[in-house]
Structure formats: structure tokens, C-alpha cells
C-alpha atoms as a PDB file:
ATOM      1  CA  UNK A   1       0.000   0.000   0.000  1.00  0.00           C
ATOM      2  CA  UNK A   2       1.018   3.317  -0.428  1.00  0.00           C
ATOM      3  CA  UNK A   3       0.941   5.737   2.225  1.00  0.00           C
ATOM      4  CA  UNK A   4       1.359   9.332   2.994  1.00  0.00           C
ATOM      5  CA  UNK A   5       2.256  10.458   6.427  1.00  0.00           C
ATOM      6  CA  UNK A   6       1.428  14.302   7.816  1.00  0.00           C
ATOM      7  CA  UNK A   7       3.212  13.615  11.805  1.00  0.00           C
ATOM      8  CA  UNK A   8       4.782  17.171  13.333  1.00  0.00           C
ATOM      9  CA  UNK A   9       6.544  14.840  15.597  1.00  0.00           C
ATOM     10  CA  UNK A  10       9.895  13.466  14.193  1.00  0.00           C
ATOM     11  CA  UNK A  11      10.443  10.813  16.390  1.00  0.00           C
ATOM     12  CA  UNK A  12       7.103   9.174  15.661  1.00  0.00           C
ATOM     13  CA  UNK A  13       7.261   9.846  11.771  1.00  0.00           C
ATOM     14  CA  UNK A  14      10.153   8.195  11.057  1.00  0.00           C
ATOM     15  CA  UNK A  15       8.928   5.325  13.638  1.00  0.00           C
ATOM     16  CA  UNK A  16       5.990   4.664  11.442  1.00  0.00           C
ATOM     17  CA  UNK A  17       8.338   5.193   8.023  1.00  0.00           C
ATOM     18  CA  UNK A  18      10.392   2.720   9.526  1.00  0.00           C
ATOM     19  CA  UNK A  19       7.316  -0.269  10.859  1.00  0.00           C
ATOM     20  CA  UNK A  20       5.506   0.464   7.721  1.00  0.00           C
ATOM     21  CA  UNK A  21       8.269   0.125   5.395  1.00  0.00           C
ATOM     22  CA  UNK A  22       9.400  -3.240   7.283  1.00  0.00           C
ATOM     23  CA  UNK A  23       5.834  -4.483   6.935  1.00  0.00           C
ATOM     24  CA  UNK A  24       6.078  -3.794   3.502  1.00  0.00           C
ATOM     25  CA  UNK A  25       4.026  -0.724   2.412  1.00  0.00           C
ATOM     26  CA  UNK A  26       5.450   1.715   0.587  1.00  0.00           C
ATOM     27  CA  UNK A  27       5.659   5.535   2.416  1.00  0.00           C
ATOM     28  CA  UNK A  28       5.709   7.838  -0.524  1.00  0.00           C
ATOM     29  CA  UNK A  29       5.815  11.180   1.428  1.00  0.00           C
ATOM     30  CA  UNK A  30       6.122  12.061   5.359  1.00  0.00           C
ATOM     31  CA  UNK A  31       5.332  15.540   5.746  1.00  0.00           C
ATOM     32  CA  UNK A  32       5.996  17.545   8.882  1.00  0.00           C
ATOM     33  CA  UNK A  33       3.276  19.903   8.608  1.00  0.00           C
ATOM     34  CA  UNK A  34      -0.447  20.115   5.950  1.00  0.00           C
ATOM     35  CA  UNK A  35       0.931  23.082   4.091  1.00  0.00           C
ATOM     36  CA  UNK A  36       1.642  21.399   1.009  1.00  0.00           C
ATOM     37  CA  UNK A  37      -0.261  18.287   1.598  1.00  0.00           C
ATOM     38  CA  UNK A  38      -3.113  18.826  -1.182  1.00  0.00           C
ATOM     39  CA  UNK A  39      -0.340  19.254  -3.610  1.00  0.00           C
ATOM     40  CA  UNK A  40       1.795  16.209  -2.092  1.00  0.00           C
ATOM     41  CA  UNK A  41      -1.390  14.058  -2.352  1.00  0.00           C
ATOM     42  CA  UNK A  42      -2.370  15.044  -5.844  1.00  0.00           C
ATOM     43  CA  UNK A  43       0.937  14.394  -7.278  1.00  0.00           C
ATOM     44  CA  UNK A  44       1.931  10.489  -5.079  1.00  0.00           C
ATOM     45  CA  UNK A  45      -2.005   9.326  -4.973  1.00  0.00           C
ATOM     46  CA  UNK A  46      -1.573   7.770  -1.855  1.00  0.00           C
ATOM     47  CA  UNK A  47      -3.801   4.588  -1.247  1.00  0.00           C
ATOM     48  CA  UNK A  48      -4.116   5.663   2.591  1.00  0.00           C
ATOM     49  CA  UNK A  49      -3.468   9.141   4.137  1.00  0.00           C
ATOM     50  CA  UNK A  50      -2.064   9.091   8.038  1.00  0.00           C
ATOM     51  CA  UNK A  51      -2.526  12.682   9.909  1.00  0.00           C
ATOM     52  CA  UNK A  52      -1.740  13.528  13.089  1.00  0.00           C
ATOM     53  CA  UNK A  53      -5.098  15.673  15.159  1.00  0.00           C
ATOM     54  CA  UNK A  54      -2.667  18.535  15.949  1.00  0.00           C
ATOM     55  CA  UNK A  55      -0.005  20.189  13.509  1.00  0.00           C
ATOM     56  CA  UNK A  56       2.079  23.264  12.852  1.00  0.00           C
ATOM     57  CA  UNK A  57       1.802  25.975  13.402  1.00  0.00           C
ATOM     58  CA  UNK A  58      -1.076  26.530  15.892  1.00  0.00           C
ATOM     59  CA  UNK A  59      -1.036  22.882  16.564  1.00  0.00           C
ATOM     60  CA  UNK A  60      -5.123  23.099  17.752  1.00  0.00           C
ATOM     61  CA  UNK A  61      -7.059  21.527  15.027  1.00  0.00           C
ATOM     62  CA  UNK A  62      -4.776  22.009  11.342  1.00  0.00           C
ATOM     63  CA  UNK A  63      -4.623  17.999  10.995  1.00  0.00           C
ATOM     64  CA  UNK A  64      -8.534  17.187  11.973  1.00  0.00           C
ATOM     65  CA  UNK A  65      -8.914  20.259   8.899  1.00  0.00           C
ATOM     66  CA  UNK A  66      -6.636  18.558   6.888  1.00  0.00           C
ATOM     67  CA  UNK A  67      -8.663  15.335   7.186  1.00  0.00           C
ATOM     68  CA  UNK A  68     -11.645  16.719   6.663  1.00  0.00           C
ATOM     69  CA  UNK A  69     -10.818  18.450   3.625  1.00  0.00           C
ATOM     70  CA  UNK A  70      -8.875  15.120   1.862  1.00  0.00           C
ATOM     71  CA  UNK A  71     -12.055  13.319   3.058  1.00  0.00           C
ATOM     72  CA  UNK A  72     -14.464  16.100   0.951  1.00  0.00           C
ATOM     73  CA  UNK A  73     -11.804  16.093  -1.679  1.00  0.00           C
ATOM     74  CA  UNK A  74     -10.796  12.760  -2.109  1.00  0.00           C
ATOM     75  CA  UNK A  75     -14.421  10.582  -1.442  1.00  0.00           C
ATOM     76  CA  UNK A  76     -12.110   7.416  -2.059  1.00  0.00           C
ATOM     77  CA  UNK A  77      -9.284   7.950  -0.053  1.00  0.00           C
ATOM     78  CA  UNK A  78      -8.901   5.710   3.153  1.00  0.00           C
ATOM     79  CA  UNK A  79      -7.700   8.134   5.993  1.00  0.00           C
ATOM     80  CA  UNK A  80      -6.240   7.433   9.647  1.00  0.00           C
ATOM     81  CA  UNK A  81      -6.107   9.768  12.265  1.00  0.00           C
ATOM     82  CA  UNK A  82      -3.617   9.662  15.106  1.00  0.00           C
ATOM     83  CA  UNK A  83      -4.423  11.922  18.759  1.00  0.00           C
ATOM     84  CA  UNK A  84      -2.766  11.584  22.004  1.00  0.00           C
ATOM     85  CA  UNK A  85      -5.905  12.232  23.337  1.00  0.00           C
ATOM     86  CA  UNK A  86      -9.949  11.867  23.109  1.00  0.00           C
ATOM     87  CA  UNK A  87     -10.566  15.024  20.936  1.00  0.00           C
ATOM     88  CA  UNK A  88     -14.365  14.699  21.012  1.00  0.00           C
ATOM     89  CA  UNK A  89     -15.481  17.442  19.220  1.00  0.00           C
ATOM     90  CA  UNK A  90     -12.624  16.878  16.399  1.00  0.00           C
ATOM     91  CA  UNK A  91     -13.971  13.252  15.795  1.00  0.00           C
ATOM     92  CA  UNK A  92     -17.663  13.841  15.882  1.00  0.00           C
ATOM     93  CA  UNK A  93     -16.975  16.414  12.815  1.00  0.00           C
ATOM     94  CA  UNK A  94     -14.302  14.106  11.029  1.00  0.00           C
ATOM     95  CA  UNK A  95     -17.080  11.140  11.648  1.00  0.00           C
ATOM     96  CA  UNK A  96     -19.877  13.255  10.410  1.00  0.00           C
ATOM     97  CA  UNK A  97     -18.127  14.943   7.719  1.00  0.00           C
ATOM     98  CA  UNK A  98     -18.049  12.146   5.395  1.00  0.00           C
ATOM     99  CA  UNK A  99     -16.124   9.924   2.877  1.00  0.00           C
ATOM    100  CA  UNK A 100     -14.614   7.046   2.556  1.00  0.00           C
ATOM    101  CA  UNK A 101     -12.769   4.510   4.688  1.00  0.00           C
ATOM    102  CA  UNK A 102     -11.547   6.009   8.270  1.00  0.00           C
ATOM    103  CA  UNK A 103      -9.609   5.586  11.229  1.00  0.00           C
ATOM    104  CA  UNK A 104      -9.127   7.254  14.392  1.00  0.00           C
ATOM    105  CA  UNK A 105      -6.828   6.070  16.901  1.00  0.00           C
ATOM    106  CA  UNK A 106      -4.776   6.769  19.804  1.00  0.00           C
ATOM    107  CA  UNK A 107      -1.019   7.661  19.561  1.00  0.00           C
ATOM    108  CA  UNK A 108      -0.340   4.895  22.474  1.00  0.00           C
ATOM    109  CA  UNK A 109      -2.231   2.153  20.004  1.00  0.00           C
ATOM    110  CA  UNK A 110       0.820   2.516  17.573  1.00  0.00           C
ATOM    111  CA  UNK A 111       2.489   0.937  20.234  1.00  0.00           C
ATOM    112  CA  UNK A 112       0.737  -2.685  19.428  1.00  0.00           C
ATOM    113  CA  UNK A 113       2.425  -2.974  16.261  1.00  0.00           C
ATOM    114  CA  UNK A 114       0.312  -6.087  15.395  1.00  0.00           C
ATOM    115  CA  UNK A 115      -3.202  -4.424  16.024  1.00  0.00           C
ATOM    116  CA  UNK A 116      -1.467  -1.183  14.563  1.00  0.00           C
ATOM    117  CA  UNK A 117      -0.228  -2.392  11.360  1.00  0.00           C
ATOM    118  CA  UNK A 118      -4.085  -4.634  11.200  1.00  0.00           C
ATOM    119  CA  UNK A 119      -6.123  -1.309  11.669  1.00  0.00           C
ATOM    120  CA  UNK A 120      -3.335   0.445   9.092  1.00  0.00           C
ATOM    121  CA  UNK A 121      -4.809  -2.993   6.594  1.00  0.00           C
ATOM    122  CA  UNK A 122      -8.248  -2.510   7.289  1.00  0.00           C
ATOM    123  CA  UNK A 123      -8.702   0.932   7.066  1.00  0.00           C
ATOM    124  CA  UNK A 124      -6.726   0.998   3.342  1.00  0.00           C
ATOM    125  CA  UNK A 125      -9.116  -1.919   2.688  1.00  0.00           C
ATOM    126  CA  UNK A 126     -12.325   0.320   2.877  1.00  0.00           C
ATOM    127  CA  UNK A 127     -13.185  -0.043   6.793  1.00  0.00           C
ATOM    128  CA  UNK A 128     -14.104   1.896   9.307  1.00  0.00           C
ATOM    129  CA  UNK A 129     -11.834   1.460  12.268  1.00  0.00           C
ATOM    130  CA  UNK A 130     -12.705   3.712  15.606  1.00  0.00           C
ATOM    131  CA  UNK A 131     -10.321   3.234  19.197  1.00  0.00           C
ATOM    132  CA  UNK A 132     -12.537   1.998  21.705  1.00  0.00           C
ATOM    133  CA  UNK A 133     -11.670   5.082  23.733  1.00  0.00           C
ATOM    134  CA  UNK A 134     -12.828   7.096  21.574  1.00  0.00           C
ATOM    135  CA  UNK A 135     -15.921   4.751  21.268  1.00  0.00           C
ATOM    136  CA  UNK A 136     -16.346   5.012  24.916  1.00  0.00           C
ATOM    137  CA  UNK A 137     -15.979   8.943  25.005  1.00  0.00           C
ATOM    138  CA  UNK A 138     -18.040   9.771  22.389  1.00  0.00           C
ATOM    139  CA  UNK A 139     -21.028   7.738  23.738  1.00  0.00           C
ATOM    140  CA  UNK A 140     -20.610   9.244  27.343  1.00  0.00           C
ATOM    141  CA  UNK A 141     -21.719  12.907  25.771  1.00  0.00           C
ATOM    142  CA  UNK A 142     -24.371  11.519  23.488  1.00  0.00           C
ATOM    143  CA  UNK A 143     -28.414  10.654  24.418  1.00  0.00           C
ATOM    144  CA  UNK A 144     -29.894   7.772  23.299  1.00  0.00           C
ATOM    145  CA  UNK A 145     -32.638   7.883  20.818  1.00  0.00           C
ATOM    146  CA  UNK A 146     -35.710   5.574  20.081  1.00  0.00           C
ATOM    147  CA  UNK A 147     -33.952   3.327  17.710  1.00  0.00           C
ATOM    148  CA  UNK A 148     -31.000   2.142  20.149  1.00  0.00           C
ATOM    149  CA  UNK A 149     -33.684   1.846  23.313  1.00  0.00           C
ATOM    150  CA  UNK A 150     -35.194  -1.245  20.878  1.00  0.00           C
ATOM    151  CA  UNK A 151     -31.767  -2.794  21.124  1.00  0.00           C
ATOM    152  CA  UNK A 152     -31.202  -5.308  24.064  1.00  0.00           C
ATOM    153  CA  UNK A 153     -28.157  -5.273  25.911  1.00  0.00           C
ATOM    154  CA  UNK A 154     -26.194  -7.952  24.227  1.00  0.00           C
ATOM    155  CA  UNK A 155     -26.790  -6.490  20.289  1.00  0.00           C
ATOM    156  CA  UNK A 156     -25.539  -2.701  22.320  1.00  0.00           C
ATOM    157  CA  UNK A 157     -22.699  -4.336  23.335  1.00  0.00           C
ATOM    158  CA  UNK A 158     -22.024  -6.259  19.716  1.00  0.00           C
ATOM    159  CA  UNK A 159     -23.038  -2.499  17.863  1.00  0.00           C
ATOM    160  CA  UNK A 160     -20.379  -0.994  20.179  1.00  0.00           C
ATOM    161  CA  UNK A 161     -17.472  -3.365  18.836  1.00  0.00           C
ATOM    162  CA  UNK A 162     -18.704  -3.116  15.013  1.00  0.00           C
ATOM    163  CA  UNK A 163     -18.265   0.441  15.238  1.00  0.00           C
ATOM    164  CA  UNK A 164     -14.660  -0.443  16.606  1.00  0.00           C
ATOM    165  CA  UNK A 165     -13.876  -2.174  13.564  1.00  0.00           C
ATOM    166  CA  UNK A 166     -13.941  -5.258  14.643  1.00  0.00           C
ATOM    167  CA  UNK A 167     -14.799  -8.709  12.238  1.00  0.00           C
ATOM    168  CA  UNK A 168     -17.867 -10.866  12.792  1.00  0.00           C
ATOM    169  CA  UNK A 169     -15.369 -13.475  14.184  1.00  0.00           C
ATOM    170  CA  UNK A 170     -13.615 -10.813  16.560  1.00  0.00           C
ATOM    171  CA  UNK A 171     -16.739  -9.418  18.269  1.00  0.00           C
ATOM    172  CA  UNK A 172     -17.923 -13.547  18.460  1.00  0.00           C
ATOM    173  CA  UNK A 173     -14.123 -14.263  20.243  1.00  0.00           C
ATOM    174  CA  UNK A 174     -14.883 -10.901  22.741  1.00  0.00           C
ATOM    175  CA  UNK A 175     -18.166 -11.873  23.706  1.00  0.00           C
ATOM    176  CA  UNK A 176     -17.363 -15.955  23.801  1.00  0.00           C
ATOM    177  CA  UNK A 177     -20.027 -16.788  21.440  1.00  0.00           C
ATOM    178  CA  UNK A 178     -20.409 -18.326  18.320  1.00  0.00           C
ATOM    179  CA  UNK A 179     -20.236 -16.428  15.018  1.00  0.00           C
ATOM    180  CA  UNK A 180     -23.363 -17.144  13.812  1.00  0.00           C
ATOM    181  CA  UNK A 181     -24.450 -15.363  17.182  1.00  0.00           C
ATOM    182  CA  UNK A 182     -23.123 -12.962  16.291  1.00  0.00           C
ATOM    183  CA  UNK A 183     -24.748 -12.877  12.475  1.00  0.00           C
ATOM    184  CA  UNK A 184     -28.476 -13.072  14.341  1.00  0.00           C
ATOM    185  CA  UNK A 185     -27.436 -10.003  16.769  1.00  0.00           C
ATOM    186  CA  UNK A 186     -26.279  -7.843  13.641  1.00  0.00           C
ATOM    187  CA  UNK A 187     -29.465  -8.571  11.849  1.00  0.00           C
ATOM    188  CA  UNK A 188     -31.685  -7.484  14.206  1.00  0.00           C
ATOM    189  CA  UNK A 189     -29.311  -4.207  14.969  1.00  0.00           C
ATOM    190  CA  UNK A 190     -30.208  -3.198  11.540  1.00  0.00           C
ATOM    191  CA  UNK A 191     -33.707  -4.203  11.420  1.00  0.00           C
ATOM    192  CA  UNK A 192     -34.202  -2.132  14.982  1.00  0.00           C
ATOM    193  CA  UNK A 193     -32.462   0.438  13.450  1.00  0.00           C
ATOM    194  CA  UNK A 194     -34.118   0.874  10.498  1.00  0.00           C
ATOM    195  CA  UNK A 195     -31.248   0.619   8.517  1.00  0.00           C
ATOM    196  CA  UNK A 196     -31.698  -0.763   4.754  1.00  0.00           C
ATOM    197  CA  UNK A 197     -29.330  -2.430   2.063  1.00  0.00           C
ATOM    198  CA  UNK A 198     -28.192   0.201  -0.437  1.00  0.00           C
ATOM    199  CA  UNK A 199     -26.105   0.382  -3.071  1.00  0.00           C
ATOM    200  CA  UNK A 200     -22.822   0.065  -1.286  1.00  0.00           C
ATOM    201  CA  UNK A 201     -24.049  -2.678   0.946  1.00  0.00           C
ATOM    202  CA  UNK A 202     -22.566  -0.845   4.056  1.00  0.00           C
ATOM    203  CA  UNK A 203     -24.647  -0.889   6.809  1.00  0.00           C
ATOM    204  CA  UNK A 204     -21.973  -1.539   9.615  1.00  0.00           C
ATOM    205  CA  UNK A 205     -20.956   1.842   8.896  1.00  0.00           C
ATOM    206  CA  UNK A 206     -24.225   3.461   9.133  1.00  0.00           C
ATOM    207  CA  UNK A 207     -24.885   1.365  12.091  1.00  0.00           C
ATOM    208  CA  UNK A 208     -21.938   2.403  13.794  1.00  0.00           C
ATOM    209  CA  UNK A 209     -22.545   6.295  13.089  1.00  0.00           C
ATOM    210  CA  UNK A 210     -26.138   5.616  14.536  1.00  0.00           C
ATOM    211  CA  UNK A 211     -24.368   3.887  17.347  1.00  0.00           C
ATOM    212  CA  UNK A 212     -21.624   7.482  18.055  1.00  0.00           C
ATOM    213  CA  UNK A 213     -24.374   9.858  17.023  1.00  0.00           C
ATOM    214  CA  UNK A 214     -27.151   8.751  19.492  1.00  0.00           C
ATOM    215  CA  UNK A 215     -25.252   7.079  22.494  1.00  0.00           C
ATOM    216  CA  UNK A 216     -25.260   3.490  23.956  1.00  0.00           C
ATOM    217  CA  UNK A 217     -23.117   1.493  26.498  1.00  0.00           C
ATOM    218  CA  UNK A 218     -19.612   1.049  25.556  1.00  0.00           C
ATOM    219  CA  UNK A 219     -18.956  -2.489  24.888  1.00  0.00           C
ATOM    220  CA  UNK A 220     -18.438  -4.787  28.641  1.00  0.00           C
ATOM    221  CA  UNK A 221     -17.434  -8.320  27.741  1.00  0.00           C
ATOM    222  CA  UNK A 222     -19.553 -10.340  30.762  1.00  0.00           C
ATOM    223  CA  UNK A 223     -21.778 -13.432  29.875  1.00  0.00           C
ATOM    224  CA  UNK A 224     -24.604 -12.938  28.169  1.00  0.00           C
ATOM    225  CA  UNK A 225     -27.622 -12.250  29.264  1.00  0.00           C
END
């Protein structure tokens, strides 16, 4: 895959130059700053864009901006976001603004190179990958509406880990149930939600937006019930 990085820090840009190279990607820019990032994407055509929240030279909100824009500009183009912290506000407006494929993850998850480098896959691959921090944050500011009161407790806690990212087979190994368990849960998430096929077939995206815009219970991983 090739990959564009925008990371003010140098220590962690040439870390993730470095683990991506290794793992076999190719990093065809690694900017400091967003100044010339339009141009730098235009002329590489990246296949996945990483940004850091904060950048040069206010370092407030030039990267979430950045994403934004490439997301408005670019409908196609898988983008990642890296924050040392929960900005809420930041990824309510990246999550709402739109696009294709996204990630947003914590600094400290680059740190699990195995579950960094499978997020950095999945999100170039067209998914939606959210840290379950972020998850968790979002949902503590956010009311729940009609549609997510229908859903029992179990099919919260298995809409909480889709809109982490996580596989069918995943969410079946963190709740300790069976995959096809999990395939009856999903279905009647979407039914309860309202949420019909279309054309791109992507409901576990819209599901999970539901799930950040209108609150639930961040996923717990006790028995059943």
C-alpha cells in the first residue's frame, strides 16, 4: 500500500516510516506539517493518508482540517487519524463529515504494532476502524434515541465493537459466542435500526454512526444475558 504520512513529531514519523516500510508498504511522502499536503497528495495518490489531530503551526485543530478536507476532496481515499488524546469534538466532525474509509486512533495504540499495522490494513481496505476510547468517550456525551432503546443489551454491546472495527469473528471471540451469534445479533441491529441495504451494501458503517451519534453502552465483555 502506499501511504502518505502528515506527523509534526519526528520521532514518531520516522517510527511509522520505519514499521511500515518493514511491513512492507510503501511511504511515498512524510510531511511535517499540511501546508503542502493537497499538492503532495495530488501528485503520489496515496492509497491511505495518516494525519496527526494537531499540527504546525497553531497545533489546535490544522490535521482534523486537513482530514476533513482530503475526506471532501478525495471521497475514495482511506484516511487514519492519530491523537494523544480523546478530541471529542474533532472526531464527531471528522465522523460526520463524510467519505470514505476512516480511522481514528490513539497515539499509544501505535504501540501494538500487530493491532497497529491490522487497523493500518483494514482501514486501506475500505473499513471503518474507531479506538474503543474514543468509542467510549463519544457515547458518554451523546443521548440515546428511540432506535438504540429497541436494542437489548447484548446487540448494544455487539453495535459498540462493530463500530470499533472489529470482524464478525472478533466481536464472536470478545463476547465468547459463536459467530453465527453474532450474524443473528447484527441482523436485528439493523432491522431495529431501520437501517436498509443500499447500493454500497454498508450498513456496519451506518450502524456504527447511529451507534456514536445517538449514544449506547460502551462495549463490557460479561456473559450474556
Amino acid at each position: 500500500m502506499r501511504i502518505l504520512i502528515c506527523e509534526d513529531s519526528v520521532l514518531l514519523r520516522e517510527g511509522l516510516v520505519r514499521l511500515l516500510d518493514d511491513a512492507g508498504h510503501e511511504v511515498v511522502a512524510a510531511l511535517s506539517d499540511a501546508s503542502d499536503l493537497d499538492e503532495t497528495v495530488a501528485v503520489s495518490s496515496p492509497d491511505l493518508c495518516i494525519l496527526d489531530v494537531r499540527l504546525p503551526p497553531t497545533y489546535s485543530d490544522e490535521g482534523i482540517r486537513a482530514a476533513v478536507r482530503l475526506r471532501a476532496q478525495h471521497p475514495d481515499l482511506p484516511v487514519l487519524v492519530l491523537s494523544q488524546y480523546v478530541e471529542e469534538r474533532y472526531a464527531s466532525d471528522l465522523i460526520s463529515g463524510g467519505g470514505g474509509a476512516l480511522g481514528y486512533l490513539l497515539k499509544d495504540r501505535v504501540a501494538d504494532v500487530t493491532e497497529f499495522l491490522d487497523s493500518v490494513a483494514r482501514i486501506g481496505g475500505g473499513a471503518t476502524v474507531l479506538d474503543p476510547e474514543v468509542v467510549a468517550q463519544l457515547l458518554s456525551r451523546r443521548s440515546r434515541d428511540e432506535r438504540m432503546q429497541r436494542l437489548t443489551e447484548r446487540e448494544r454491546q455487539v453495535l459498540a465493537l462493530i463500530a470499533e472495527g472489529k470482524s464478525n469473528q472478533a466481536i464472536a471471540a470478545t463476547l465468547f459466542v459463536s459467530e453465527a451469534s453474532v450474524e443473528k445479533h447484527i441482523t436485528a441491529i439493523f432491522q431495529k435500526l431501520g437501517l436498509e441495504q443500499d447500493e454500497s451494501g454498508n450498513r456496519r458503517v451506518q450502524a456504527a454512526l447511529v451507534h456514536l451519534e445517538h449514544g449506547g453502552s460502551a462495549p463490557q465483555t460479561g456473559a450474556a444475558r
